[in-house]
N, C-alpha and C. Protein backbone atom coordinates (compact mmCIF):
# COMPACT_ATOMS: atom_id res chain seq x y z
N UNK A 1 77.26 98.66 193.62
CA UNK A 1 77.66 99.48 192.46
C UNK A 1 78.00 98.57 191.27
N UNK A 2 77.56 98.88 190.08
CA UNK A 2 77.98 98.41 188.95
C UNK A 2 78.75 98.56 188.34
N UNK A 3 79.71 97.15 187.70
CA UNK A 3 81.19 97.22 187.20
C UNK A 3 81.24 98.09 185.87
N UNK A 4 82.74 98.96 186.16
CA UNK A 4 82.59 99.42 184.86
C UNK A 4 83.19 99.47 183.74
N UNK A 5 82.31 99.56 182.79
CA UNK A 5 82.36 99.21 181.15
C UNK A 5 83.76 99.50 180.57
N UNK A 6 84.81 98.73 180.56
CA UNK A 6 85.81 99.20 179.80
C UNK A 6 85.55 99.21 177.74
N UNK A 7 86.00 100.10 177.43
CA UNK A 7 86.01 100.48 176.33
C UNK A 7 87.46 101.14 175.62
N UNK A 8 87.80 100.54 174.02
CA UNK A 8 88.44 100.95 173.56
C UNK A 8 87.80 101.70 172.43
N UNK A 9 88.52 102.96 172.05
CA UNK A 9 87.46 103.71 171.17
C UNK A 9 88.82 103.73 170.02
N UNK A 10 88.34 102.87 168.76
CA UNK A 10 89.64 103.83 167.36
C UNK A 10 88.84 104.44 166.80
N UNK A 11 89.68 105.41 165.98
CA UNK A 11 89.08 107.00 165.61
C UNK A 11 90.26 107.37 165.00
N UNK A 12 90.69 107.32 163.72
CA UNK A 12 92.12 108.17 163.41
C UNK A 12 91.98 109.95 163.21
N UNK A 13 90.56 110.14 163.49
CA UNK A 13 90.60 111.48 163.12
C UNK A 13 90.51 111.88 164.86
N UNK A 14 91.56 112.36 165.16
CA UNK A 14 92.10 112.89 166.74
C UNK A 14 91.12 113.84 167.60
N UNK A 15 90.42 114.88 166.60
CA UNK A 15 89.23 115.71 167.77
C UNK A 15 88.03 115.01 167.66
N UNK A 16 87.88 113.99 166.93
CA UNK A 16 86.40 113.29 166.93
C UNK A 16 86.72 112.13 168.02
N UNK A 17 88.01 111.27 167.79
CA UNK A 17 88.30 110.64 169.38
C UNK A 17 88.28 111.09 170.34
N UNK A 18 88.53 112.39 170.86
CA UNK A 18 88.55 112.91 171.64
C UNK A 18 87.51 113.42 172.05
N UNK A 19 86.50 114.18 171.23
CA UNK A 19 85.22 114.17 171.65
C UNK A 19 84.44 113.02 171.87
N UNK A 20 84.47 111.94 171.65
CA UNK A 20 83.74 111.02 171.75
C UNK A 20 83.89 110.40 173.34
N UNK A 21 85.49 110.24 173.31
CA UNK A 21 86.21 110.19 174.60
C UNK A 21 85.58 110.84 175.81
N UNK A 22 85.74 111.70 175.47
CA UNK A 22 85.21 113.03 176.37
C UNK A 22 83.65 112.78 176.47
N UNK A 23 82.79 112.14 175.93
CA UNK A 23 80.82 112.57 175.98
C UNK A 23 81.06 110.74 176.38
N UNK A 24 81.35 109.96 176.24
CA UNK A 24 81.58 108.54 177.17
C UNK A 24 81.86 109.01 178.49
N UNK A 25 82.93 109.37 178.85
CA UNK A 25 83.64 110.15 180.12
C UNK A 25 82.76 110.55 180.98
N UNK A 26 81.89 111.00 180.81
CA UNK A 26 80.48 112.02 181.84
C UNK A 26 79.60 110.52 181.72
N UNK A 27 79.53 109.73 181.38
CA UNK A 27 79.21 108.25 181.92
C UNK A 27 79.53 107.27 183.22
N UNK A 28 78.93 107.37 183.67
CA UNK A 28 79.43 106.96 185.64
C UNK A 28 79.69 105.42 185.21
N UNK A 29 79.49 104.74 184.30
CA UNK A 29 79.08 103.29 184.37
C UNK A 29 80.31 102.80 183.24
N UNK A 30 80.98 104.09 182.37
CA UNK A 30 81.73 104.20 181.34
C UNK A 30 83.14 104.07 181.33
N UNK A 31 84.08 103.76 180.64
CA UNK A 31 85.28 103.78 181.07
C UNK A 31 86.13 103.70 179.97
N UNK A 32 86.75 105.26 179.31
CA UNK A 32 87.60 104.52 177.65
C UNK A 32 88.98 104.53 178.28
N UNK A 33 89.60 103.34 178.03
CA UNK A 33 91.03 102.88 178.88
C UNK A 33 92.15 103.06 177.74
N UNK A 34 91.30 103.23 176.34
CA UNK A 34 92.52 102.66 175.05
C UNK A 34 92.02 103.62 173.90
N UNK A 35 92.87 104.50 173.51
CA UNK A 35 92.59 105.02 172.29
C UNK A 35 93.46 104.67 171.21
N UNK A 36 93.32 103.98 169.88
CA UNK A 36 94.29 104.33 168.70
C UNK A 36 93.70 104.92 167.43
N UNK A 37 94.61 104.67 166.72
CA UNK A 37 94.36 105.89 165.51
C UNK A 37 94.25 105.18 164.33
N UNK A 38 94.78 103.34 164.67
CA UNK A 38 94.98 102.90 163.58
C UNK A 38 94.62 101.02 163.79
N UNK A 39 93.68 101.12 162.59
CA UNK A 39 92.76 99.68 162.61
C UNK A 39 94.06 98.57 163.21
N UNK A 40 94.98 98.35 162.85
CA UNK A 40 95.83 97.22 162.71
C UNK A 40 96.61 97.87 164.66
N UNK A 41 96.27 98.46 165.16
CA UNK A 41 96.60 98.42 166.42
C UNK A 41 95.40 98.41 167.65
N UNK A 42 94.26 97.75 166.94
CA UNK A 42 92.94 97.87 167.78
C UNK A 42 93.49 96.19 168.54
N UNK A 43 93.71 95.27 167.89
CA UNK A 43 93.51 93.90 168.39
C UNK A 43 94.32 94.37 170.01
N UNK A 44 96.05 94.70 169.28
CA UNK A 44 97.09 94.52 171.07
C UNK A 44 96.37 95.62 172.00
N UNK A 45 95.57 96.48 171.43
CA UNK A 45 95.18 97.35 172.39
C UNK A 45 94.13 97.01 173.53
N UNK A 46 92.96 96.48 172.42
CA UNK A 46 92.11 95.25 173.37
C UNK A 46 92.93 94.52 174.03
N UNK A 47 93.92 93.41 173.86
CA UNK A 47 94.44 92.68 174.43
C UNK A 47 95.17 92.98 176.14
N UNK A 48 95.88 94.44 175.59
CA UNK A 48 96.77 94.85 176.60
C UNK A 48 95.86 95.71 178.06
N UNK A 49 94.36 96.21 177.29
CA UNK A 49 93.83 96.73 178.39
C UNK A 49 92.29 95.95 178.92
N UNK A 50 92.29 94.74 178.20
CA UNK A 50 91.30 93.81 178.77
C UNK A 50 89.90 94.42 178.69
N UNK A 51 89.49 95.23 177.56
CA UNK A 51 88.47 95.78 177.34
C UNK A 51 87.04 94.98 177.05
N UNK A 52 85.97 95.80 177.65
CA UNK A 52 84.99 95.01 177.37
C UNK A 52 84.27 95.27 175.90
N UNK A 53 84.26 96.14 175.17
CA UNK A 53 83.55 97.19 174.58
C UNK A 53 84.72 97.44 173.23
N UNK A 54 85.05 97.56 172.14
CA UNK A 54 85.70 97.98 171.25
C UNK A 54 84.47 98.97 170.22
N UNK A 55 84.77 100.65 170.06
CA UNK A 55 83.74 100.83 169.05
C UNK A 55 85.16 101.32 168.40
N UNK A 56 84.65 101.12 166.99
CA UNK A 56 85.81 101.00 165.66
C UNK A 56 85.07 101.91 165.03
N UNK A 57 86.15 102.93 163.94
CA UNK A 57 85.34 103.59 162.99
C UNK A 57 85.82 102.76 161.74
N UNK A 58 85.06 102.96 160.61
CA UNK A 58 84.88 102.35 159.50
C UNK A 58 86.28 102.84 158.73
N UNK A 59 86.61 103.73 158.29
CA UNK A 59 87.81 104.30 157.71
C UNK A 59 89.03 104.50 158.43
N UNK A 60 89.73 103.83 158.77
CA UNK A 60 91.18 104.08 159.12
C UNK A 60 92.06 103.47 158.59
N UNK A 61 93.30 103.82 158.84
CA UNK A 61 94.60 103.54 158.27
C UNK A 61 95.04 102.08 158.70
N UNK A 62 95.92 101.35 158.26
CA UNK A 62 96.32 100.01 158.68
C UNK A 62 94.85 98.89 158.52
N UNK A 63 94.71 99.06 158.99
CA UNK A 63 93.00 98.24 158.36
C UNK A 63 91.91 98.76 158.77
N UNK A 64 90.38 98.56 158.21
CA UNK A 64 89.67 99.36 158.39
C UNK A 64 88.95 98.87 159.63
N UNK A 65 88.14 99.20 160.30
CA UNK A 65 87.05 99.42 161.70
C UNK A 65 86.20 97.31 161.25
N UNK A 66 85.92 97.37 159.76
CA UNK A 66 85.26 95.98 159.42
C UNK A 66 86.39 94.77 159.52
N UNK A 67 87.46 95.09 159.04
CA UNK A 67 88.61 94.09 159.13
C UNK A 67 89.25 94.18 160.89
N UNK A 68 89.30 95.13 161.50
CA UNK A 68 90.01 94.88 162.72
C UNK A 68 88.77 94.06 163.59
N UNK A 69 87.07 94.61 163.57
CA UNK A 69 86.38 93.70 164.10
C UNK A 69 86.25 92.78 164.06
N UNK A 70 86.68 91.84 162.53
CA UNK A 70 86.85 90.42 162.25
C UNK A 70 88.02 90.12 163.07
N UNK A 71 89.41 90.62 162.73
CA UNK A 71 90.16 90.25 164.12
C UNK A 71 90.18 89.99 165.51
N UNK A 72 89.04 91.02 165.86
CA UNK A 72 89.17 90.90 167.39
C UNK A 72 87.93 89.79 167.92
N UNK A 73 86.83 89.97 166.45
CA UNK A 73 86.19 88.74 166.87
C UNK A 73 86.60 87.31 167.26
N UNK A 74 87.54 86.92 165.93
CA UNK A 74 88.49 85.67 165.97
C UNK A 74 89.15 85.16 167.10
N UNK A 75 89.80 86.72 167.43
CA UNK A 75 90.61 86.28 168.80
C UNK A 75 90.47 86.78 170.30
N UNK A 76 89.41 87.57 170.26
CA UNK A 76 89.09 87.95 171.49
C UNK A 76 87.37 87.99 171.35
N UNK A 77 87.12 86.19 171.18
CA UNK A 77 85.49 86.77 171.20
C UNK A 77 84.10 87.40 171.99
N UNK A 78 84.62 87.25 173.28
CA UNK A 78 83.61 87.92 174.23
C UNK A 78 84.18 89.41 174.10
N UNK A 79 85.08 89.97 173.23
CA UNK A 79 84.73 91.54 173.35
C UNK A 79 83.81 91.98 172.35
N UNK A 80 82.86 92.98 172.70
CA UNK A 80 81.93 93.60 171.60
C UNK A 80 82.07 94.42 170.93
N UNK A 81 81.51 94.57 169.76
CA UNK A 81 82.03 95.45 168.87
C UNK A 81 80.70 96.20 168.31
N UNK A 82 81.16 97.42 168.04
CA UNK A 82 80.29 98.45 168.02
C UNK A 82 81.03 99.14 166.57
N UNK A 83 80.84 99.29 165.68
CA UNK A 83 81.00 99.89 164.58
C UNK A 83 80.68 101.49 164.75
N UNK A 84 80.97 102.16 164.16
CA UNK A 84 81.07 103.48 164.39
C UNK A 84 80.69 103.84 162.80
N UNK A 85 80.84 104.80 161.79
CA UNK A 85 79.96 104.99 160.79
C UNK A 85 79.85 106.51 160.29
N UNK A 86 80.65 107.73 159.55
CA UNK A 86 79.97 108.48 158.72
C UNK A 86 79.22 108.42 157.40
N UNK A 87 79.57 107.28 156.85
CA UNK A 87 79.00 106.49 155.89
C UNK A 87 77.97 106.06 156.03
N UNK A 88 76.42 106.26 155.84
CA UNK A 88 75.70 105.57 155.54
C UNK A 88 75.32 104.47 154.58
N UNK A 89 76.35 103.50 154.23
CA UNK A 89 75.96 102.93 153.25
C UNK A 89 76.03 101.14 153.32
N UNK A 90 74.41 101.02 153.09
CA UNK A 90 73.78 99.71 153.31
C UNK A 90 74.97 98.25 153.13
N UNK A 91 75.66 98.43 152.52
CA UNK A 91 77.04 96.97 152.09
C UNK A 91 77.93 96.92 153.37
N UNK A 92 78.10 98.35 154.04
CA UNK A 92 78.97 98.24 155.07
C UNK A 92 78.43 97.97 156.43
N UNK A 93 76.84 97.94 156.33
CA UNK A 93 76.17 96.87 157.29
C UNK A 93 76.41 95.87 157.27
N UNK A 94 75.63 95.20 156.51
CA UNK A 94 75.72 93.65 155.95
C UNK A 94 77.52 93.43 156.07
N UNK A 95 78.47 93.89 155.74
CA UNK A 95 80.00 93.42 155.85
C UNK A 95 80.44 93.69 157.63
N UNK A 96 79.53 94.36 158.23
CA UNK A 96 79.92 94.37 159.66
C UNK A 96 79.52 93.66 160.28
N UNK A 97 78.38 92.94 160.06
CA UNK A 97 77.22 91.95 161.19
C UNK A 97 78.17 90.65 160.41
N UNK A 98 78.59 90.40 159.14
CA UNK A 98 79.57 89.44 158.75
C UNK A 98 80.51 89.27 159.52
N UNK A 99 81.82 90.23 160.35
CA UNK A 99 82.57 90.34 160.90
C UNK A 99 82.46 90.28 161.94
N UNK A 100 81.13 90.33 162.51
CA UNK A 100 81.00 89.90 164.11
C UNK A 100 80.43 90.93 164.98
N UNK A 101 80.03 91.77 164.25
CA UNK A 101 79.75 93.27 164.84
C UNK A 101 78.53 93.10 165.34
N UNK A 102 78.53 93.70 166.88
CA UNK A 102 77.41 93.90 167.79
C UNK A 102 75.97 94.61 167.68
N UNK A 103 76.63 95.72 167.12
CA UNK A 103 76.44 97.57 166.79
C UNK A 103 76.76 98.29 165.62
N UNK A 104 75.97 98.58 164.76
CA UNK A 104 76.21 99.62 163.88
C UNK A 104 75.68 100.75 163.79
N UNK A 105 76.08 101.76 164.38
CA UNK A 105 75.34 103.33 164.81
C UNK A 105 76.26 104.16 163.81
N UNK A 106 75.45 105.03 163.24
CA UNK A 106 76.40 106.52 162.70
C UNK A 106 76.57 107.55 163.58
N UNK A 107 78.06 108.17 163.71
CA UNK A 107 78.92 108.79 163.96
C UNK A 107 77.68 110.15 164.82
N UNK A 108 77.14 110.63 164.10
CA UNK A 108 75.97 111.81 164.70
C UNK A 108 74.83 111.41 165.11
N UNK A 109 74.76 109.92 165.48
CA UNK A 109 73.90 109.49 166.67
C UNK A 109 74.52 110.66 168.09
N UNK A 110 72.61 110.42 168.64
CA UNK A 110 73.36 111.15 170.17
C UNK A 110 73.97 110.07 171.06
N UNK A 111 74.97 111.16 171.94
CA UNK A 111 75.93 110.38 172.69
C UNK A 111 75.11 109.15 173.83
N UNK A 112 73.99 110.08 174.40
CA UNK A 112 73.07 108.98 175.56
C UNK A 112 72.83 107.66 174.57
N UNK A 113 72.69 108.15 172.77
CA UNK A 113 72.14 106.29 172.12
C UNK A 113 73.23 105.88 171.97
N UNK A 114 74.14 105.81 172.02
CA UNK A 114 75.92 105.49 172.01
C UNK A 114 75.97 104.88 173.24
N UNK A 115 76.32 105.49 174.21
CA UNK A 115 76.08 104.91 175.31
C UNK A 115 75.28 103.89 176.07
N UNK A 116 74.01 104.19 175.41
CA UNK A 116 72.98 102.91 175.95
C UNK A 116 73.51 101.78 175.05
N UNK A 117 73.86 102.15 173.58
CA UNK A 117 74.18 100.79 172.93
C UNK A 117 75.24 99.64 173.34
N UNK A 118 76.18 100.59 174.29
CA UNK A 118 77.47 100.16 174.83
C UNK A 118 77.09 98.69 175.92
N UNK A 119 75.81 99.88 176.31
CA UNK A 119 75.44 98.63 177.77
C UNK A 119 74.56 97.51 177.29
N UNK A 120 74.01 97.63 175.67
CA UNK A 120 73.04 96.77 175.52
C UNK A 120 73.68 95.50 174.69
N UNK A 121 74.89 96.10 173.88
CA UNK A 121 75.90 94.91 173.58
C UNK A 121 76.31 93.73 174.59
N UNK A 122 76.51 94.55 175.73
CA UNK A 122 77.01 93.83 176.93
C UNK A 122 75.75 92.90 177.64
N UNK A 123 74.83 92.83 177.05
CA UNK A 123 73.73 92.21 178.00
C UNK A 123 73.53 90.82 176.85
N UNK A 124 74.03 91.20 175.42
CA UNK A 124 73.73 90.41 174.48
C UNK A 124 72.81 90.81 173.10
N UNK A 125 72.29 91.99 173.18
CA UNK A 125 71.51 92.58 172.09
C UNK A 125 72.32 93.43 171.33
N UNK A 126 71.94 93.36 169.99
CA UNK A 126 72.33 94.01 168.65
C UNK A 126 71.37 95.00 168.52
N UNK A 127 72.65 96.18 168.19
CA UNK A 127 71.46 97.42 168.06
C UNK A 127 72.31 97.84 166.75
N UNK A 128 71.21 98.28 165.81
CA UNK A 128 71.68 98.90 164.47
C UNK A 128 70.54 100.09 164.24
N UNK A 129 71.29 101.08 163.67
CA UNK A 129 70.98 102.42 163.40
C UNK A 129 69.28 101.64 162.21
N UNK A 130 68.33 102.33 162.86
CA UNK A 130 67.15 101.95 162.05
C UNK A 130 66.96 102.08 160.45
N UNK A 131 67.50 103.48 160.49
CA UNK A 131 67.28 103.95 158.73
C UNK A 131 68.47 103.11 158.17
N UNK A 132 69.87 102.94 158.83
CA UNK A 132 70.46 101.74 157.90
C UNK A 132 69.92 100.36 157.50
N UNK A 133 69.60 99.58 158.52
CA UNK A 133 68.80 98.35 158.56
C UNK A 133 67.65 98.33 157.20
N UNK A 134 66.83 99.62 157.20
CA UNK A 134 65.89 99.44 156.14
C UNK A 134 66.71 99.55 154.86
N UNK A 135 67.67 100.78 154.92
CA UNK A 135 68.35 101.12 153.84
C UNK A 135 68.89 99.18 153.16
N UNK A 136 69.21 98.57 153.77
CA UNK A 136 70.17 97.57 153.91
C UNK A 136 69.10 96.63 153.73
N UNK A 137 68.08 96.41 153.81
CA UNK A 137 66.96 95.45 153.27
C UNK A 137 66.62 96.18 152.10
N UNK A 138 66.58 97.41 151.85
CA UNK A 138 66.20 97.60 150.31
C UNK A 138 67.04 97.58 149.32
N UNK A 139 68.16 97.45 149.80
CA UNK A 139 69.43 97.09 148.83
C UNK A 139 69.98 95.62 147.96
N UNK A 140 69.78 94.84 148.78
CA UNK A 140 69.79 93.18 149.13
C UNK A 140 71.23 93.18 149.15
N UNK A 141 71.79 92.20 148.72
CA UNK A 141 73.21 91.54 148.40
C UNK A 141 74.01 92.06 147.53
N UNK A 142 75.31 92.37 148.01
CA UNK A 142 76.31 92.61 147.36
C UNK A 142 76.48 91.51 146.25
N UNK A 143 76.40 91.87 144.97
CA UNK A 143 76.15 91.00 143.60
C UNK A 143 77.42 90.82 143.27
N UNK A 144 78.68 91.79 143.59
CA UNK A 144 80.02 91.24 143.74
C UNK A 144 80.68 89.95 143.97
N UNK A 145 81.43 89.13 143.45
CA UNK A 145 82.11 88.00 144.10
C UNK A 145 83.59 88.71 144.67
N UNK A 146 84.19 87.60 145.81
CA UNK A 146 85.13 88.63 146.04
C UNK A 146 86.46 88.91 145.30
N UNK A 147 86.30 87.67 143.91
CA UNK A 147 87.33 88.23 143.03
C UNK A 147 87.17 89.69 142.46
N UNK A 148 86.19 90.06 141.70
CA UNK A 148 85.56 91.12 141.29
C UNK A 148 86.01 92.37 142.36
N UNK A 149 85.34 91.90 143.62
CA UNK A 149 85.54 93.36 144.49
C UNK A 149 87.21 93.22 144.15
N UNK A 150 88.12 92.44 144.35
CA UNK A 150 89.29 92.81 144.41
C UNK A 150 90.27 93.17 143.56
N UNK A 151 89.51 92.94 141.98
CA UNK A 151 90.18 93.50 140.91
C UNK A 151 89.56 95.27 141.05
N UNK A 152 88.48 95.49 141.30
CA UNK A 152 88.04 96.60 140.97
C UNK A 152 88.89 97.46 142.22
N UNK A 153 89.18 96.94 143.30
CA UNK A 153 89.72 97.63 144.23
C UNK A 153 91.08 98.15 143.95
N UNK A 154 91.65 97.16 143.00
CA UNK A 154 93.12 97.49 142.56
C UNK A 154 92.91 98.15 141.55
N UNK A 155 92.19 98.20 140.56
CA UNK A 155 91.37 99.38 139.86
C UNK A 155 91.19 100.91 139.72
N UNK A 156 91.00 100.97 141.29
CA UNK A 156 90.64 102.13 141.75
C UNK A 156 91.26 103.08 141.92
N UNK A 157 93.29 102.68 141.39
CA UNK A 157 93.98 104.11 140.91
C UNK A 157 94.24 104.29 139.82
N UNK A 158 93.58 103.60 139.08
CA UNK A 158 93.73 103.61 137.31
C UNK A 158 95.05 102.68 136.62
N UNK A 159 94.97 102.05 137.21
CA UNK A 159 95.93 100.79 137.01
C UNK A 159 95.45 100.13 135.59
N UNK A 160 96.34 100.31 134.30
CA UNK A 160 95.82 99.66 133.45
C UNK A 160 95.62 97.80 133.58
N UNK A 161 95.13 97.55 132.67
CA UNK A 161 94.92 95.99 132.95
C UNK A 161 95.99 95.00 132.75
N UNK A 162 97.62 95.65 132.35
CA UNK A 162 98.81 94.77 132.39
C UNK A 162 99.15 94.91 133.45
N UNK A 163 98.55 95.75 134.09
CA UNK A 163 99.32 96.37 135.87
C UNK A 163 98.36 95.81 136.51
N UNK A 164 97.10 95.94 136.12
CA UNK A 164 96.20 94.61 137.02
C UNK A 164 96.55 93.35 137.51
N UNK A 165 96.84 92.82 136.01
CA UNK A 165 97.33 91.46 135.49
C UNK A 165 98.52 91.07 136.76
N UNK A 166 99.57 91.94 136.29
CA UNK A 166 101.20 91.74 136.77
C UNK A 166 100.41 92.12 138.82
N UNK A 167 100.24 92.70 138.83
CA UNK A 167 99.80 92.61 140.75
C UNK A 167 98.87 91.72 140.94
N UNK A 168 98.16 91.33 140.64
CA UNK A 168 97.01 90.29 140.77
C UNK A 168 97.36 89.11 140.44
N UNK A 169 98.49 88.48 140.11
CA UNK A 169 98.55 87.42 138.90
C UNK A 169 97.74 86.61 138.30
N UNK A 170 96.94 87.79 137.72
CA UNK A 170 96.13 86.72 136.78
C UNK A 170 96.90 87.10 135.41
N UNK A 171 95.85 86.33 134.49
CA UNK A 171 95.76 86.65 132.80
C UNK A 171 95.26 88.22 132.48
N UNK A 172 95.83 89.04 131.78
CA UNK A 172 95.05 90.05 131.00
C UNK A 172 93.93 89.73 130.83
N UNK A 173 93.33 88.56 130.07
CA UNK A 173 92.43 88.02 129.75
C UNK A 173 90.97 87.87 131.12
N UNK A 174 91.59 87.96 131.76
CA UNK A 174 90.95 87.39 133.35
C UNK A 174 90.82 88.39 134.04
N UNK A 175 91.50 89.20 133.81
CA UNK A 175 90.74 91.05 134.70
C UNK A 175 89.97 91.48 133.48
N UNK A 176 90.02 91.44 132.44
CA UNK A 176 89.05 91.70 131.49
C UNK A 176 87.75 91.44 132.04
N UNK A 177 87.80 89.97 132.59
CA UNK A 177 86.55 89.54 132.29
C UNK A 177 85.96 89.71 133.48
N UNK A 178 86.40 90.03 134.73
CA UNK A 178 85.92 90.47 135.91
C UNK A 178 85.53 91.63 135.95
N UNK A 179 86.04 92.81 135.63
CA UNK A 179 86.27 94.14 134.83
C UNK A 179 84.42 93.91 134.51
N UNK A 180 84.95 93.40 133.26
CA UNK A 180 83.39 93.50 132.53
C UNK A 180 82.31 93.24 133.28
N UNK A 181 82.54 92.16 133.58
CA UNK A 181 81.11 91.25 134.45
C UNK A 181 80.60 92.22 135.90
N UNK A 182 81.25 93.17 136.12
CA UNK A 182 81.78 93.87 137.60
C UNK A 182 81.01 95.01 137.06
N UNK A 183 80.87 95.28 135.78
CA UNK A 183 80.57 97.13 134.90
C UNK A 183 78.71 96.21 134.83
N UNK A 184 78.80 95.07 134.13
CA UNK A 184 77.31 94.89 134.02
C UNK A 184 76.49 94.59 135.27
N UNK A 185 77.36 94.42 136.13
CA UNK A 185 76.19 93.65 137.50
C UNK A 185 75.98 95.20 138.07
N UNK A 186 77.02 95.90 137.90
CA UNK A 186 76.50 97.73 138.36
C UNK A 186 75.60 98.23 137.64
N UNK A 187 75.26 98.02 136.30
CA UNK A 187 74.76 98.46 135.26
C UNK A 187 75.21 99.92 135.38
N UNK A 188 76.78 99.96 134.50
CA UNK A 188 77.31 101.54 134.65
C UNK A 188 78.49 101.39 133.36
N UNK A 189 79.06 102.31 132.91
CA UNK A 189 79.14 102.34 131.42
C UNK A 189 80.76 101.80 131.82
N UNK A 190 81.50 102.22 132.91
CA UNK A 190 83.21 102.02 132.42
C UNK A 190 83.63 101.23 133.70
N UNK A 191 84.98 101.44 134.15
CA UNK A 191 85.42 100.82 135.87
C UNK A 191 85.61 101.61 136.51
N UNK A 192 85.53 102.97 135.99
CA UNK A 192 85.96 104.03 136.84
C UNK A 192 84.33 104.15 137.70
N UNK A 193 83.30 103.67 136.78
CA UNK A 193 81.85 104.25 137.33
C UNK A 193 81.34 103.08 138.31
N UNK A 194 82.01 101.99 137.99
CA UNK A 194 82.06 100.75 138.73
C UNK A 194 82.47 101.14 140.15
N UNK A 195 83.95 101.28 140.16
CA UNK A 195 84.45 101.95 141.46
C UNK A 195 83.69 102.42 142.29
N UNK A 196 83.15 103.99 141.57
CA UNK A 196 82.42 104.65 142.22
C UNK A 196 81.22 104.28 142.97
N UNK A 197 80.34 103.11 141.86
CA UNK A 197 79.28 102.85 142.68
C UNK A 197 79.56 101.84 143.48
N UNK A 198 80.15 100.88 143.68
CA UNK A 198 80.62 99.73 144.52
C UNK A 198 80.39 100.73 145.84
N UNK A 199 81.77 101.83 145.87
CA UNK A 199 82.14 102.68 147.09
C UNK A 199 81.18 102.80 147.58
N UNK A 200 79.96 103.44 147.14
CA UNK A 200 79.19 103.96 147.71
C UNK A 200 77.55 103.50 148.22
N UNK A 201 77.80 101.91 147.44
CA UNK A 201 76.49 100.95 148.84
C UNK A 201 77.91 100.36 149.51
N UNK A 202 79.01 100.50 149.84
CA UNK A 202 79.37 99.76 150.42
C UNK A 202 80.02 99.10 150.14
N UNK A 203 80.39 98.00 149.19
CA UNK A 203 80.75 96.83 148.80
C UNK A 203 82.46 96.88 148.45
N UNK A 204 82.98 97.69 148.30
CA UNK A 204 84.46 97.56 147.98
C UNK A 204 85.01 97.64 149.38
């Protein structure tokens, strides 16, 4: 008989963990030992239940599914990581295979390709959702530096640029100019449209 697959599944949205939980579960070979709700409690959770398997979703609280996989890569590197995904968007590929990620499947993949991906991480192969991969070659590179992403991120509640300045410590002068350079590499008229498009290949 073949050993079986421990898995930790995060998910802060509670009936989608649970369903997911539940369609792993009817897996004879499957095993979810660890559920949390929140990125910054994925690492002790791996740790405490010796998991083979971590799939992370992209949006959660405490850190996101891309930052806790860089964690658990760092410090627990033979566990695999499987990205999870309602987002289709090409930057948050490319920032997951950065972080160490095994797997990048969206969320309404079927459960049997979920599952096979689980066992194919474990053998050593990378499986990524096809239409992302192309999406993600027709996109190229995040043209962002990561000063830029991180002024625009602090940005993103309408923080004027003395409130930039004063949290960021830079110069007025110096979120200006990231600001700007950040509006032309989008080719988009303000920072609010900046924001928006960053969000949405990905890149913030």
């Amino acid at each position: 008989m073949s050993r079986t697959i421990k898995v930790l599944l995060a998910e802060d949205q509670s009936m989608v963990r649970e369903a997911l939980a539940a369609l792993l579960g009817l897996e004879e070979d499957i095993e979810v030992v660890a559920q949390v709700a929140r990125g910054d409690e994925v690492l002790d959770a791996a740790r405490e239940h010796a998991v083979d398997v971590a799939l992370l979703d992209i949006e959660m609280p405490g850190a996101t599914g891309i930052e806790a996989a860089a964690r658990l890569h760092a410090d627990l590197p033979d566990v695999k990581l499987v990205i999870l995904t309602t987002f289709g968007r090409p930057g948050y590929l490319r920032s997951a295979m950065e972080s160490g990620a095994d797997a990048f499947l969206v969320k309404d993949a079927p459960a049997a390709q979920l599952a096979e991906a689980i066992r194919k991480v474990l053998t050593g192969e990378r499986v990524i959702d096809p239409t992302l991969a192309a999406a993600a070659l027709a996109e190229g590179a995040n043209p962002l530096t990561d000063r830029e992403r991180e002024v625009l991120r602090a940005a993103a509640d309408g923080s004027t640029n003395a409130e930039l300045a004063a949290s960021l410590h830079l110069s007025q002068g110096t979120v200006r100019n990231y600001l700007s350079t950040a509006i032309q590499k989008l080719a988009v008229r303000n920072r609010a449209e900046a924001v928006r498009a960053a969000r949405e290949k990905g890149w913030l």
